[in-house]
Protein backbone atom coordinates (compact mmCIF):
# COMPACT_ATOMS: atom_id res chain seq x y z
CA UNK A 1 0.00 0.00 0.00
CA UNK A 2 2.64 2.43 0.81
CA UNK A 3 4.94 1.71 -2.51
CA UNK A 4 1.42 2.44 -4.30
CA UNK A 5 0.79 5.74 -2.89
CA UNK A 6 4.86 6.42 -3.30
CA UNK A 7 4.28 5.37 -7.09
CA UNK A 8 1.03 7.37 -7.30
CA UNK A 9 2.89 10.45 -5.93
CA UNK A 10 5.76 9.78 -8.20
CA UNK A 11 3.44 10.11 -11.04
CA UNK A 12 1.55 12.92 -10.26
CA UNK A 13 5.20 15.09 -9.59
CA UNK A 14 6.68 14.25 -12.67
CA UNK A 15 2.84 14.96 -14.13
CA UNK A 16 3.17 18.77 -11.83
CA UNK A 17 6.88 19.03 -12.98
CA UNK A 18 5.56 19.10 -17.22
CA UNK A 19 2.53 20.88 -15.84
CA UNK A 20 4.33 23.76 -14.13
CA UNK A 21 6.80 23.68 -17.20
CA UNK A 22 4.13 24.66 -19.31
CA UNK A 23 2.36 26.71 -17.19
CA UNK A 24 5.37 28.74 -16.63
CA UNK A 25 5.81 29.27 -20.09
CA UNK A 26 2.70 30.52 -21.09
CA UNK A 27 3.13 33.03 -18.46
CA UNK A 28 6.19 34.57 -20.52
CA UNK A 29 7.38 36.12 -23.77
CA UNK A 30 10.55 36.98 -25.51
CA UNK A 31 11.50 39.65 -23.54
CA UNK A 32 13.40 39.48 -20.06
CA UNK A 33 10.85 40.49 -17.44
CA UNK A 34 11.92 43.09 -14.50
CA UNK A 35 10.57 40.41 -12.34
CA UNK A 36 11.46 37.21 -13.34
CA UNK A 37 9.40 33.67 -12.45
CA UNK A 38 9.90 31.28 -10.59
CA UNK A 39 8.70 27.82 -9.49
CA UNK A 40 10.09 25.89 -5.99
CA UNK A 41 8.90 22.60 -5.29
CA UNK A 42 9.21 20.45 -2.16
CA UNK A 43 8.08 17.08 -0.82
CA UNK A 44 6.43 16.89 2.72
CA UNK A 45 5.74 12.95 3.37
CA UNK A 46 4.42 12.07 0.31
CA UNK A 47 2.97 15.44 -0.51
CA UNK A 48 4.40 17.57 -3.74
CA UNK A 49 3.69 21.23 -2.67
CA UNK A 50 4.64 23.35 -6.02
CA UNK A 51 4.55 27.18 -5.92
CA UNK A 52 5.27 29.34 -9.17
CA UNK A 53 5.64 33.33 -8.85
CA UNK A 54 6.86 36.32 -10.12
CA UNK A 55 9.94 37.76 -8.10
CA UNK A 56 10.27 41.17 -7.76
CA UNK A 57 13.30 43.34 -6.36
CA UNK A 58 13.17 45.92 -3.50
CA UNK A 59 15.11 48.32 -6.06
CA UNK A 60 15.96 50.75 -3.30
CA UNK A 61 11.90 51.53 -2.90
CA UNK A 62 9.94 50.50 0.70
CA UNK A 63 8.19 47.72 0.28
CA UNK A 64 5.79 47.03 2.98
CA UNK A 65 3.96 49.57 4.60
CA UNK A 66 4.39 51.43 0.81
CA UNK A 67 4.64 49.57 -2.36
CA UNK A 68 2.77 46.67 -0.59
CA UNK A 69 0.19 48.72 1.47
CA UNK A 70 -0.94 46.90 4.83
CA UNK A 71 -4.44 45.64 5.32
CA UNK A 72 -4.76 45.42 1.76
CA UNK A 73 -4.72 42.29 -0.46
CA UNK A 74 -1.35 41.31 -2.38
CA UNK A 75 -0.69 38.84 -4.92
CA UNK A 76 2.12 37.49 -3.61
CA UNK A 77 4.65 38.36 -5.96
CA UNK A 78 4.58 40.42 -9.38
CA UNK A 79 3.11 39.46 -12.64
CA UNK A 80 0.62 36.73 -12.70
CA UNK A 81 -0.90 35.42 -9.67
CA UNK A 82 1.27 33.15 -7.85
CA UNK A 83 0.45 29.47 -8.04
CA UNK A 84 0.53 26.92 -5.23
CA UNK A 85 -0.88 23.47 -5.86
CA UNK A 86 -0.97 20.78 -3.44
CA UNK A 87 -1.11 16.88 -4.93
CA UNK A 88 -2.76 16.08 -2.01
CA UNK A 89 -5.20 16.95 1.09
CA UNK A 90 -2.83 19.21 3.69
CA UNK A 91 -3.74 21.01 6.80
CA UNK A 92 -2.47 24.97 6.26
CA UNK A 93 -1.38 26.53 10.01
CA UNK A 94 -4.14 23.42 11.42
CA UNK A 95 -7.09 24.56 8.99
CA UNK A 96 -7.84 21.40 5.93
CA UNK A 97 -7.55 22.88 2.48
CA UNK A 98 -8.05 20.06 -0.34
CA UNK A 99 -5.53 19.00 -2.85
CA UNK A 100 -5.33 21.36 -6.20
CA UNK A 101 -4.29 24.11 -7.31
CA UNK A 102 -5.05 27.79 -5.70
CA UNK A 103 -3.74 31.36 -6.25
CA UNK A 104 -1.68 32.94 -3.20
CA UNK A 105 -2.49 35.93 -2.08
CA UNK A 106 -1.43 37.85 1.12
CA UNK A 107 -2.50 40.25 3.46
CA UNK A 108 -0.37 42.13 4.91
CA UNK A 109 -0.12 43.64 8.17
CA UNK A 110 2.53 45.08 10.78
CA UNK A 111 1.75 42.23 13.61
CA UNK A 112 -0.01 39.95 11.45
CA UNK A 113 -0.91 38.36 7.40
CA UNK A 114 -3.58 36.47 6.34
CA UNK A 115 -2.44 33.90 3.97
CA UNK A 116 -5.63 33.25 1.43
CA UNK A 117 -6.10 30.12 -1.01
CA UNK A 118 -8.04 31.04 -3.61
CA UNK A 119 -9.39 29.36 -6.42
CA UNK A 120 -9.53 31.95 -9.26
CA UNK A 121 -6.09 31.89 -11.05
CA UNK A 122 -5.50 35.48 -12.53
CA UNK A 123 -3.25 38.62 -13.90
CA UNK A 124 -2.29 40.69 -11.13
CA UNK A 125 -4.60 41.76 -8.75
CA UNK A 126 -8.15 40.53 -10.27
CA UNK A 127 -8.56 39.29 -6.78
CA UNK A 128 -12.27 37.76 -6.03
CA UNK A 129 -12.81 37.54 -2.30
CA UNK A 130 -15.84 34.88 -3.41
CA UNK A 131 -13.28 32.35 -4.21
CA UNK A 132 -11.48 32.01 -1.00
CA UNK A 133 -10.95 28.47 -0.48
CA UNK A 134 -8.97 29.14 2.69
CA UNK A 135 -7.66 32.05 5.05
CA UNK A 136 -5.50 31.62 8.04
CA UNK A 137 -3.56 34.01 10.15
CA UNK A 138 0.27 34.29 10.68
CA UNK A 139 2.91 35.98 12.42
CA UNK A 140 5.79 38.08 10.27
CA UNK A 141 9.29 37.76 11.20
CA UNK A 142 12.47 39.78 10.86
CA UNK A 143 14.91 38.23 8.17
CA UNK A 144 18.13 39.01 6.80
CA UNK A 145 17.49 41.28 4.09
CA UNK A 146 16.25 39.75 0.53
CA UNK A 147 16.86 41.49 -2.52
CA UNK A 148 14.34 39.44 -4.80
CA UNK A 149 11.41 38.09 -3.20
CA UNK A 150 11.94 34.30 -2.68
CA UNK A 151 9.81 31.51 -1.51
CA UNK A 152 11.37 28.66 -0.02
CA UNK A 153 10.21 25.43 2.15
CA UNK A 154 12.42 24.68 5.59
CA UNK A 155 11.56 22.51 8.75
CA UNK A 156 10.52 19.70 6.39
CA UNK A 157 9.96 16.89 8.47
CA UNK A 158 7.95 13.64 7.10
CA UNK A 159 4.98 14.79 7.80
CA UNK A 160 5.16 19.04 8.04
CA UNK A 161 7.73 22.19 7.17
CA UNK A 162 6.90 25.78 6.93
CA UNK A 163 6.75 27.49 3.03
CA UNK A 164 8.27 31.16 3.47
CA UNK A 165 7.34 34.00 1.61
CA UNK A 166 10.31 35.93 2.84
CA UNK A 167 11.40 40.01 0.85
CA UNK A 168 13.12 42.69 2.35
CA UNK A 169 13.71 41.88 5.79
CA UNK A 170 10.21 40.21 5.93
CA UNK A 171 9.79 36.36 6.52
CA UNK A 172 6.44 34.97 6.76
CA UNK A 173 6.59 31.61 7.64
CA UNK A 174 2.94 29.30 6.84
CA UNK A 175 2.81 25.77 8.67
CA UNK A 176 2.05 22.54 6.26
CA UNK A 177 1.07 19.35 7.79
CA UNK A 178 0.30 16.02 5.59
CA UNK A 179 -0.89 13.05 6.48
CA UNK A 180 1.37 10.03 5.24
């Protein structure tokens, strides 16, 4: 049973990985973007978590508080909405959100962000509150300072880590848990 679900998730990575590839470049043209894409993908258990974004700089402008105002919704990124998908049911900071594929969007907030799953994959900011699969709360933390915004999984155990949305000097760290 457990070499079939490791061959099942097998599958359905290398299914993501040709997925994502094409995904990513529909998102593009010829041209160099200011903000280029991106796509990280990590393995919690059995569990392929895959986000693709857009990665802007900090350019020498304030970014939170300014260019991303607080208590108002983000994207997560620049270009495109960014893209999380989940090949299987996880539990996001102890709330269930189903396995699929959901735009990322943040609010953010001096003390606190609300991390939203949403299920209407879009340019930019064509944000539609209706579609909120999920919303949970967490805590920002100080980081060494990040040029290009970056997403990146660590504390992967087999069965949890933490993805970080981490620019500037901004980390915000958002608990997975699987079940393996």
């Amino acid at each position: 049973m457990k070499f079939y679900s490791l061959l099942l998730s097998l599958i359905f990575a290398i299914t993501l990985m040709f997925s994502t590839s094409t995904q990513a470049q529909e998102r593009g043209n010829d041209s160099p973007r200011v903000s280029p894409n991106a796509s990280v993908s990590q393995t919690i258990g059995t569990t392929v978590v895959t986000v693709t974004y857009g990665r802007p700089g900090v350019r020498d402008r304030e970014i939170f508080g300014e260019l991303v105002p607080y208590d108002e919704v983000w994207r997560t990124g620049a270009n495109e909405s960014t893209a999380i998908t989940f090949s299987d049911n996880v539990m996001i900071e102890g709330e269930e959100l189903n396995a699929g594929t959901y735009s990322l969007y943040t609010l953010p907030g001096v003390d606190e962000w609300s991390v939203i799953f949403n299920n209407n994959l879009s340019w930019g900011t064509q944000y539609d509150p209706t579609m909120d699969e999920l919303r949970v709360s967490v805590q920002p933390e100080m980081g060494e300072f990040m040029e290009q915004m970056m997403v990146y999984f660590e504390n992967v155990e087999e069965d949890s880590g933490h993805m970080v949305i981490h620019w500037d000097q901004i980390r915000v760290p958002v608990q997975i848990e699987v079940e393996n």
